[in-house]
C-alpha atoms as a PDB file:
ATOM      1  CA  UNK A   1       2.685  11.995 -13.367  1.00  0.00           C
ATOM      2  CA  UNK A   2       3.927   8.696 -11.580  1.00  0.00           C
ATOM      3  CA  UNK A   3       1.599   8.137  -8.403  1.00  0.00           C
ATOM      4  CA  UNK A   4       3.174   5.772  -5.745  1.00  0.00           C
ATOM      5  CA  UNK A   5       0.981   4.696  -2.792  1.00  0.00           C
ATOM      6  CA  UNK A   6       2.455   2.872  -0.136  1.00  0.00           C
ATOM      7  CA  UNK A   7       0.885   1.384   2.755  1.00  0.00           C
ATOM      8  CA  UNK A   8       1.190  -2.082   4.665  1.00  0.00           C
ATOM      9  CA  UNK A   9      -0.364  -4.785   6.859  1.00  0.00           C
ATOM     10  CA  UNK A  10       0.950  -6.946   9.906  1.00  0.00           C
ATOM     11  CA  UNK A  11       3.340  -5.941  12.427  1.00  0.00           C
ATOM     12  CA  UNK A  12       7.367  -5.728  12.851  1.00  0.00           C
ATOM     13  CA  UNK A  13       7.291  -7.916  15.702  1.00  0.00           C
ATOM     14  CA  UNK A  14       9.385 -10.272  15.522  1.00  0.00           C
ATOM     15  CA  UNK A  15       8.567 -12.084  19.370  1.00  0.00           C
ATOM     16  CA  UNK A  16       6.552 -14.723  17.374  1.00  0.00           C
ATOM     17  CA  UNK A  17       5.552 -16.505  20.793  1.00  0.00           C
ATOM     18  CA  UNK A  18       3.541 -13.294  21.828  1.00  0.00           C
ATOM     19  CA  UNK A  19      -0.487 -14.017  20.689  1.00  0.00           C
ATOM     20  CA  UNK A  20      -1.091 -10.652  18.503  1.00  0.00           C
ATOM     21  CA  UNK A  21       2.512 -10.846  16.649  1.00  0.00           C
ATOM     22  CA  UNK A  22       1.641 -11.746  13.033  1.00  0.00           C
ATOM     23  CA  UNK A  23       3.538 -14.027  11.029  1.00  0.00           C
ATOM     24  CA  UNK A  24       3.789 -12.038   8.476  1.00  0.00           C
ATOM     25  CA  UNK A  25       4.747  -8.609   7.641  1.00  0.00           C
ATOM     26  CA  UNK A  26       3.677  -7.374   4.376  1.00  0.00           C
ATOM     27  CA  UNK A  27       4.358  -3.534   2.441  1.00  0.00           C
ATOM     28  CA  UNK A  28       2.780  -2.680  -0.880  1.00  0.00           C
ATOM     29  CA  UNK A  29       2.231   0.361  -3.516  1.00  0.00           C
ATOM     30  CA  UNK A  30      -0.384   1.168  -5.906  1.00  0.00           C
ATOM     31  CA  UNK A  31       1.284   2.654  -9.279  1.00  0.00           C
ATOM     32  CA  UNK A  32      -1.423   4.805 -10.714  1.00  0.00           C
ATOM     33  CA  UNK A  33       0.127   6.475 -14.347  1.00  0.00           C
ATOM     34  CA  UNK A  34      -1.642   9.625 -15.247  1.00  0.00           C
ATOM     35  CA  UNK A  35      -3.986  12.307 -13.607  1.00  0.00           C
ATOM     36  CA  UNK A  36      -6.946  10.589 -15.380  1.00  0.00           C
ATOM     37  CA  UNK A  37      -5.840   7.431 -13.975  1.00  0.00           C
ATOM     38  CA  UNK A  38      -5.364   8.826 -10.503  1.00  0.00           C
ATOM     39  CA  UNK A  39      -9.073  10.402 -10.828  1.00  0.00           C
ATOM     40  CA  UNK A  40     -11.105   7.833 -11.797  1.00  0.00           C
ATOM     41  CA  UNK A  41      -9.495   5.574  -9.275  1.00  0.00           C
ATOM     42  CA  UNK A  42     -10.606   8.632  -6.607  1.00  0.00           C
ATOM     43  CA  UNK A  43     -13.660   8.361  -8.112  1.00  0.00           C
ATOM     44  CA  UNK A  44     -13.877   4.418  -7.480  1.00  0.00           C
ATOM     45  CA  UNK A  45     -13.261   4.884  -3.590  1.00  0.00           C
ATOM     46  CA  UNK A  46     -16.067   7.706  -3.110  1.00  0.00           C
ATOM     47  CA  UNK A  47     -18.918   5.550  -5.366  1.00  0.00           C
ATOM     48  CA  UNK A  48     -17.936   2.829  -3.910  1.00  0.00           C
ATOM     49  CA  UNK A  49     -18.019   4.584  -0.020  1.00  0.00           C
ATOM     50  CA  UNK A  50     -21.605   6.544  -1.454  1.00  0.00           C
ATOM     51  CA  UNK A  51     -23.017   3.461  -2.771  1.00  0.00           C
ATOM     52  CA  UNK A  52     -21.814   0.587  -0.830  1.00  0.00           C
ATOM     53  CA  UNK A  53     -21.032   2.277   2.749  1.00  0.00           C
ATOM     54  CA  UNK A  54     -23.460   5.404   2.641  1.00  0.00           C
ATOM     55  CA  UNK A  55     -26.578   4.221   0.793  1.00  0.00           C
ATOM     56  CA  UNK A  56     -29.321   6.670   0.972  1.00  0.00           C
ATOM     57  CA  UNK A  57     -31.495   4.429   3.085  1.00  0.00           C
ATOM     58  CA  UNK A  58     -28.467   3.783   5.876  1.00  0.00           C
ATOM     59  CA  UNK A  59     -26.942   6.844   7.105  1.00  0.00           C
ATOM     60  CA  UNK A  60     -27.320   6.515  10.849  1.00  0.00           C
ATOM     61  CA  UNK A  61     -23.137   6.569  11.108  1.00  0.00           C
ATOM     62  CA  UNK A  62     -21.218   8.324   8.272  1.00  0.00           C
ATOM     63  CA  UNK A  63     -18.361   5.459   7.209  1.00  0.00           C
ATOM     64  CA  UNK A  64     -15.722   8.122   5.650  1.00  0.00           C
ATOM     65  CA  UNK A  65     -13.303   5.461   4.322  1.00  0.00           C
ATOM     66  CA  UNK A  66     -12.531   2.007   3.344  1.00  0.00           C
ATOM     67  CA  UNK A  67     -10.522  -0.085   5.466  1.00  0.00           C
ATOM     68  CA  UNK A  68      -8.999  -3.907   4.553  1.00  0.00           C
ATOM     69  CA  UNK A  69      -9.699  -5.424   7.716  1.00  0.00           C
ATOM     70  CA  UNK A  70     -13.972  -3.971   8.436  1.00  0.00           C
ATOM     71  CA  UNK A  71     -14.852  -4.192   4.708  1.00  0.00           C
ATOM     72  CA  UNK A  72     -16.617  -6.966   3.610  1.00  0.00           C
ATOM     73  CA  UNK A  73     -15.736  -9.103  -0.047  1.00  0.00           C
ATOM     74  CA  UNK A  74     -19.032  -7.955  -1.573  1.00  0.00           C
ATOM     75  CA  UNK A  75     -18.029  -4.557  -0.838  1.00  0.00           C
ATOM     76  CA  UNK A  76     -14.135  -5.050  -2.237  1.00  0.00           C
ATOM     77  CA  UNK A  77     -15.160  -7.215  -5.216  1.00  0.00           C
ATOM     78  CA  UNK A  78     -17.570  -4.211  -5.935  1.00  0.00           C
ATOM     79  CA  UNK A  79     -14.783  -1.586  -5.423  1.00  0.00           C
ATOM     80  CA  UNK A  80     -12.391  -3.687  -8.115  1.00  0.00           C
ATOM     81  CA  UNK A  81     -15.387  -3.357 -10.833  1.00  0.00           C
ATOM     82  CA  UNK A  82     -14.827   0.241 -10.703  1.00  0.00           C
ATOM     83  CA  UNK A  83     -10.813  -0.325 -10.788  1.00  0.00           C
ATOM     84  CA  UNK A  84     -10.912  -2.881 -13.459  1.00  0.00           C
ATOM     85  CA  UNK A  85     -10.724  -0.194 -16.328  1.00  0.00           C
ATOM     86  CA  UNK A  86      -7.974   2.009 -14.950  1.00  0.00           C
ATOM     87  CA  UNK A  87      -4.139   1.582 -15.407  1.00  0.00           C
ATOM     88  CA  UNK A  88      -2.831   0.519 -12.333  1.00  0.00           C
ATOM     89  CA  UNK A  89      -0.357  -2.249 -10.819  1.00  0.00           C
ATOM     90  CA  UNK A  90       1.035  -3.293  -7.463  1.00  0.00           C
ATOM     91  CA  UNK A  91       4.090  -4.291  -5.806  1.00  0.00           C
ATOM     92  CA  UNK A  92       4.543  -6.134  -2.412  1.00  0.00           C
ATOM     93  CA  UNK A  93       7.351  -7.445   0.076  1.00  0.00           C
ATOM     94  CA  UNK A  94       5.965 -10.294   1.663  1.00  0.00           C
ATOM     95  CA  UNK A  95       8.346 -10.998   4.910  1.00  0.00           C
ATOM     96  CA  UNK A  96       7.815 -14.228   6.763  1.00  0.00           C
ATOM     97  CA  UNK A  97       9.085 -13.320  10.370  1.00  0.00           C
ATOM     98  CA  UNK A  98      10.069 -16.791  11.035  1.00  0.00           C
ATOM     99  CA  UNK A  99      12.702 -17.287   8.890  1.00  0.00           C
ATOM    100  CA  UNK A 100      13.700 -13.430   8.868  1.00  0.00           C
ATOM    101  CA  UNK A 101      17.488 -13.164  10.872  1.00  0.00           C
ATOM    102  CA  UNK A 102      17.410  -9.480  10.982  1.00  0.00           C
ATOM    103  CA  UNK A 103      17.156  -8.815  14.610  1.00  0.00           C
ATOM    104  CA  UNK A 104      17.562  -4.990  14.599  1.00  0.00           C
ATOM    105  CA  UNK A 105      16.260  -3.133  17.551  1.00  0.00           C
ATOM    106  CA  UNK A 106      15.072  -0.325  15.442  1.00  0.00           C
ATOM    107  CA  UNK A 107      11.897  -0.875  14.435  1.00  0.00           C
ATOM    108  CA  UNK A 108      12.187   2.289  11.760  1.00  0.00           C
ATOM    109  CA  UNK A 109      15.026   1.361  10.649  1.00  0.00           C
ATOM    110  CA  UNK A 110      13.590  -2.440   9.626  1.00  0.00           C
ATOM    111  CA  UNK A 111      10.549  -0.619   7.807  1.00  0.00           C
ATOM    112  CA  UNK A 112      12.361   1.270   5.549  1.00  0.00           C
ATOM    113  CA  UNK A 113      14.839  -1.872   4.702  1.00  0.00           C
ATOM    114  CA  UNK A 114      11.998  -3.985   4.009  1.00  0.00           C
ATOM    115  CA  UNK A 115      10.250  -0.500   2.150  1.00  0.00           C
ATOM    116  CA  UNK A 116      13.706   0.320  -0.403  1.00  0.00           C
ATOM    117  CA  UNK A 117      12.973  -3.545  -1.687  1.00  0.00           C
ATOM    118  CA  UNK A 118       9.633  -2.992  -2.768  1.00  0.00           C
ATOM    119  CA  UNK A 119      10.501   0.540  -4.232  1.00  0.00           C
ATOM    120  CA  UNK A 120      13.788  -0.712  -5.633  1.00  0.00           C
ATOM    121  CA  UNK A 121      11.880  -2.980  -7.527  1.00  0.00           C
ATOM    122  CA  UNK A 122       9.352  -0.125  -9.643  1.00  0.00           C
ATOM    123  CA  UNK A 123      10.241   1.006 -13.152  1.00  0.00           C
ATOM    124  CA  UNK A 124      10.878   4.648 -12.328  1.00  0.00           C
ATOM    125  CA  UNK A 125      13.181   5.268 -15.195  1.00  0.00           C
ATOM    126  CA  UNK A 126       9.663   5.517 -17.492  1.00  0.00           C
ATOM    127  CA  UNK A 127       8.633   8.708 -15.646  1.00  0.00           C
ATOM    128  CA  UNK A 128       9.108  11.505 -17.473  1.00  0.00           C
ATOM    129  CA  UNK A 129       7.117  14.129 -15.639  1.00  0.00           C
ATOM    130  CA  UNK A 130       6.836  13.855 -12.023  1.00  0.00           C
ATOM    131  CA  UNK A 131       6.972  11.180  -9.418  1.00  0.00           C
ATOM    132  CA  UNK A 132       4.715  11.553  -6.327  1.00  0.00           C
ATOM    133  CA  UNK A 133       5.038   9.091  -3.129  1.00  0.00           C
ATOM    134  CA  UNK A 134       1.970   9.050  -1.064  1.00  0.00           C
ATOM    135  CA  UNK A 135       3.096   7.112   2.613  1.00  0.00           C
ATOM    136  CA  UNK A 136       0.110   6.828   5.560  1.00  0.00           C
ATOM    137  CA  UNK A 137       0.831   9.322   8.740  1.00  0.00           C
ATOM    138  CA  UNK A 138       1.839   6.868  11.308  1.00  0.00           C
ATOM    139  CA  UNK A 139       5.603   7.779  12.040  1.00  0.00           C
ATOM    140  CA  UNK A 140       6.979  10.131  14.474  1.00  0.00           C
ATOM    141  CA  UNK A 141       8.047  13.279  13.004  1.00  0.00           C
ATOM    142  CA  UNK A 142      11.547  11.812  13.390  1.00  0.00           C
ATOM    143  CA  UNK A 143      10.709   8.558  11.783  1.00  0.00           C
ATOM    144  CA  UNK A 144       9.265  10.492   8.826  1.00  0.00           C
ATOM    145  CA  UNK A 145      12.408  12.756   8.040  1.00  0.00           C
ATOM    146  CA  UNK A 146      14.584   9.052   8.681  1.00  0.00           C
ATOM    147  CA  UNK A 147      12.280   7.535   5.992  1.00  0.00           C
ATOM    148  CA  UNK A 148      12.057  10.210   3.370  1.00  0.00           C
ATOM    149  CA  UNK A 149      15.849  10.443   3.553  1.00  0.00           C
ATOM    150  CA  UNK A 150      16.489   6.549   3.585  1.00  0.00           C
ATOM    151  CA  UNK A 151      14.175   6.896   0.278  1.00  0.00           C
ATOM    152  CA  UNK A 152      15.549   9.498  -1.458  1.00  0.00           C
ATOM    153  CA  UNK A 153      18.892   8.054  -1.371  1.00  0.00           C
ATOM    154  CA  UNK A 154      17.528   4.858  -2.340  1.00  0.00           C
ATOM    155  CA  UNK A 155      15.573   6.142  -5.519  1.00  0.00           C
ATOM    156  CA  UNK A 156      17.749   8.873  -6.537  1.00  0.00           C
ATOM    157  CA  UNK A 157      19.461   6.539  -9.319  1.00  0.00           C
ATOM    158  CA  UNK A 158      16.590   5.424 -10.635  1.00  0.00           C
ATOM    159  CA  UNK A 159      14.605   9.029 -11.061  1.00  0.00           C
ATOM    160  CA  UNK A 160      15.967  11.535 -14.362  1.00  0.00           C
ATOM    161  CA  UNK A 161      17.386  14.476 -12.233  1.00  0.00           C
ATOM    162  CA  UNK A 162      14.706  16.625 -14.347  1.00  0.00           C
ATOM    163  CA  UNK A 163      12.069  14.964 -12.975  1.00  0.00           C
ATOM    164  CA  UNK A 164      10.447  16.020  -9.539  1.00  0.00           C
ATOM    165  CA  UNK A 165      10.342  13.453  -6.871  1.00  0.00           C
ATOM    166  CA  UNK A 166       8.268  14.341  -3.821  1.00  0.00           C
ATOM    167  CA  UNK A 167       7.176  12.595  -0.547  1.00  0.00           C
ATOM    168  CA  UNK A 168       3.753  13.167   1.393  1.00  0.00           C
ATOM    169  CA  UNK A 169       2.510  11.546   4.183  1.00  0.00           C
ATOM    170  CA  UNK A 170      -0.864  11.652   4.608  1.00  0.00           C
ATOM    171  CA  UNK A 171      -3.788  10.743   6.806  1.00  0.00           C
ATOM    172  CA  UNK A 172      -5.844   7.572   5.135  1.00  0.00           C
ATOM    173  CA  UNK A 173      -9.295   9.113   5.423  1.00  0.00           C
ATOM    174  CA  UNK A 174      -7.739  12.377   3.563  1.00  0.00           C
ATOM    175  CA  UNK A 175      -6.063   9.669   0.511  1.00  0.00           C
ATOM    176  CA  UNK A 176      -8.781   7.935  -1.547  1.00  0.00           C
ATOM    177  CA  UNK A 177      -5.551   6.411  -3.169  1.00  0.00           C
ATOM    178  CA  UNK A 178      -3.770   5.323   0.254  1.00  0.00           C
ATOM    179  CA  UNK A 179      -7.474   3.264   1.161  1.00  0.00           C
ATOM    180  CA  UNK A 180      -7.299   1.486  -1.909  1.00  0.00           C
ATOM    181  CA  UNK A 181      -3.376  -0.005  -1.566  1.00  0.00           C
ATOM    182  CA  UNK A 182      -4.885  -1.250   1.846  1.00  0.00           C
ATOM    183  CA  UNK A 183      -8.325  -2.947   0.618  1.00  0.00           C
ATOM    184  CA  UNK A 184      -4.911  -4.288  -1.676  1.00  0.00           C
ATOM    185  CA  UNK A 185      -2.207  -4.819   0.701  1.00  0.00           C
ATOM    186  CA  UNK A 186      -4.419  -6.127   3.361  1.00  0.00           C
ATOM    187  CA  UNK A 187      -5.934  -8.984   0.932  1.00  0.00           C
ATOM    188  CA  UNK A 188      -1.885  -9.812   0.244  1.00  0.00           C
ATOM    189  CA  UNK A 189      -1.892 -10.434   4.034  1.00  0.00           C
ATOM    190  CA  UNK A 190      -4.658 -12.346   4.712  1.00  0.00           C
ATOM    191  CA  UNK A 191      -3.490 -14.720   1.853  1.00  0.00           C
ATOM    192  CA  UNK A 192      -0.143 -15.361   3.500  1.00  0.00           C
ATOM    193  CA  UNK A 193      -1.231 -14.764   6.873  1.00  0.00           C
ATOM    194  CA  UNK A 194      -4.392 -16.981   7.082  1.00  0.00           C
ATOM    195  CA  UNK A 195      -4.747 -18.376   3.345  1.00  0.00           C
ATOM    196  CA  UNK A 196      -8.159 -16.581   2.422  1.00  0.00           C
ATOM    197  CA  UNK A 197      -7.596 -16.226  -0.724  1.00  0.00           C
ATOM    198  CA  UNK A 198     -11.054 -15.307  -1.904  1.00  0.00           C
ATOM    199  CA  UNK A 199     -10.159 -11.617  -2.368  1.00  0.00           C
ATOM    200  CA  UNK A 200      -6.605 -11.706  -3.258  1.00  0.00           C
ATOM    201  CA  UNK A 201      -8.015 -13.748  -6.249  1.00  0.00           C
ATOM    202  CA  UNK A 202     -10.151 -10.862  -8.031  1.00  0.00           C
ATOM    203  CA  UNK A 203      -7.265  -8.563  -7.957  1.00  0.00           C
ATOM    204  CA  UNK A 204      -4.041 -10.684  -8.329  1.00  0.00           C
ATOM    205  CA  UNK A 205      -3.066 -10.471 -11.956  1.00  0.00           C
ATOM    206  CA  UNK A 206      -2.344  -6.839 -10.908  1.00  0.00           C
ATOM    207  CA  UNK A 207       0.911  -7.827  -8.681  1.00  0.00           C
ATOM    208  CA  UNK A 208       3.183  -7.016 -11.341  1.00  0.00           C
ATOM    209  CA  UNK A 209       6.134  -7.846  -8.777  1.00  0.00           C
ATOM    210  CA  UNK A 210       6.173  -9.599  -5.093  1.00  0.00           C
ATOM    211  CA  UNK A 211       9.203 -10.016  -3.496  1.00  0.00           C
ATOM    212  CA  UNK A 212       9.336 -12.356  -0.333  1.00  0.00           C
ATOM    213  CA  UNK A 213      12.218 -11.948   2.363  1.00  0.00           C
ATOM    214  CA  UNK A 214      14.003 -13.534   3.541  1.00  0.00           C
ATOM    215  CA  UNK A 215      15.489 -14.459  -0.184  1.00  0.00           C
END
């Protein structure tokens, strides 16, 4: 089984003159191949939330998952030690709003543009079993059929008709594997956003593809 979390960082507005507009806009996925795979990187998020988060002698508030922008570099260089063994890649769209001329109203309608170029970019063709897409729960109800259609035309070339393609979205406290494409995504951001690059470092030889728009 092909595991596909997607999740991104920054904002889609593109009225660069008001203060909290980012720059940059920035969608990513974590391919996880396997169950084991997928398991022991579940198993990295909880230790690393138990051990790191939730230590024994500092449990006055229960932290229940990890975030990209309130977790420190100790705490996401630790997290990668337990990810450093497992097969895993990512793939980002980096868009720099500046020089982006798409001007489109629809905010939904931009996200999944800017989403199909990651995900048109993944080596789907290699699954032979069954492809699941795991998205964070932040669009309307609308916005979600809209994106899961906009998808499933967009993939359906590149997925064997025998193989079974499916779409959740998901809360991020209920997704170990939707926390760790942000600690990810979020580290892709602050390197083009801000240049810290002190995180996006430790994991980079893992961006097996980054794609920056405009081309």
């Amino acid at each position: 089984m092909l595991y596909v979390y997607l999740d991104e960082s920054g904002d889609l507005g593109l009225n660069l003159e008001h203060h909290s507009t980012t720059k940059h806009f920035v969608i990513a996925v974590l391919i996880v191949k396997g169950s084991d795979n997928n398991r022991m990187m579940i198993n990295a998020v909880k230790k690393t939330i138990r051990r790191k988060l939730n230590p024994k002698n500092k449990r006055k508030r229960i932290v229940k998952e990890l975030k990209g922008t309130h977790t420190t570099l100790e705490v996401k260089k630790y997290f990668y030690e337990q990810m450093k063994d497992i097969e895993f890649c990512i793939y980002t769209v980096v868009v720099k709003k500046d020089s982006f001329n798409d001007r489109r109203r629809n905010q939904a309608r931009l996200y999944n543009y800017i989403a199909s170029h990651v995900l048109n970019g993944i080596q789907l063709e290699e699954a032979n079993n069954s492809v699941s897409l795991i998205v964070d729960k932040s669009k309307t109800r609308p916005e979600i059929t809209q994106f899961n259609r906009y998808v499933k035309n967009a993939l359906e070339g590149k997925i064997k008709p025998s193989v079974p393609f499916n779409i959740n979205h998901m809360e991020s406290h209920s997704s170990h594997g939707l926390q760790a494409i942000d600690l990810f995504c979020h580290g892709i951001f602050e390197k083009h956003e801000r240049e810290r690059n002190d995180w996006y470092e430790t994991f980079s030889d893992r961006i097996k593809s980054i794609v920056f728009l405009p081309k």
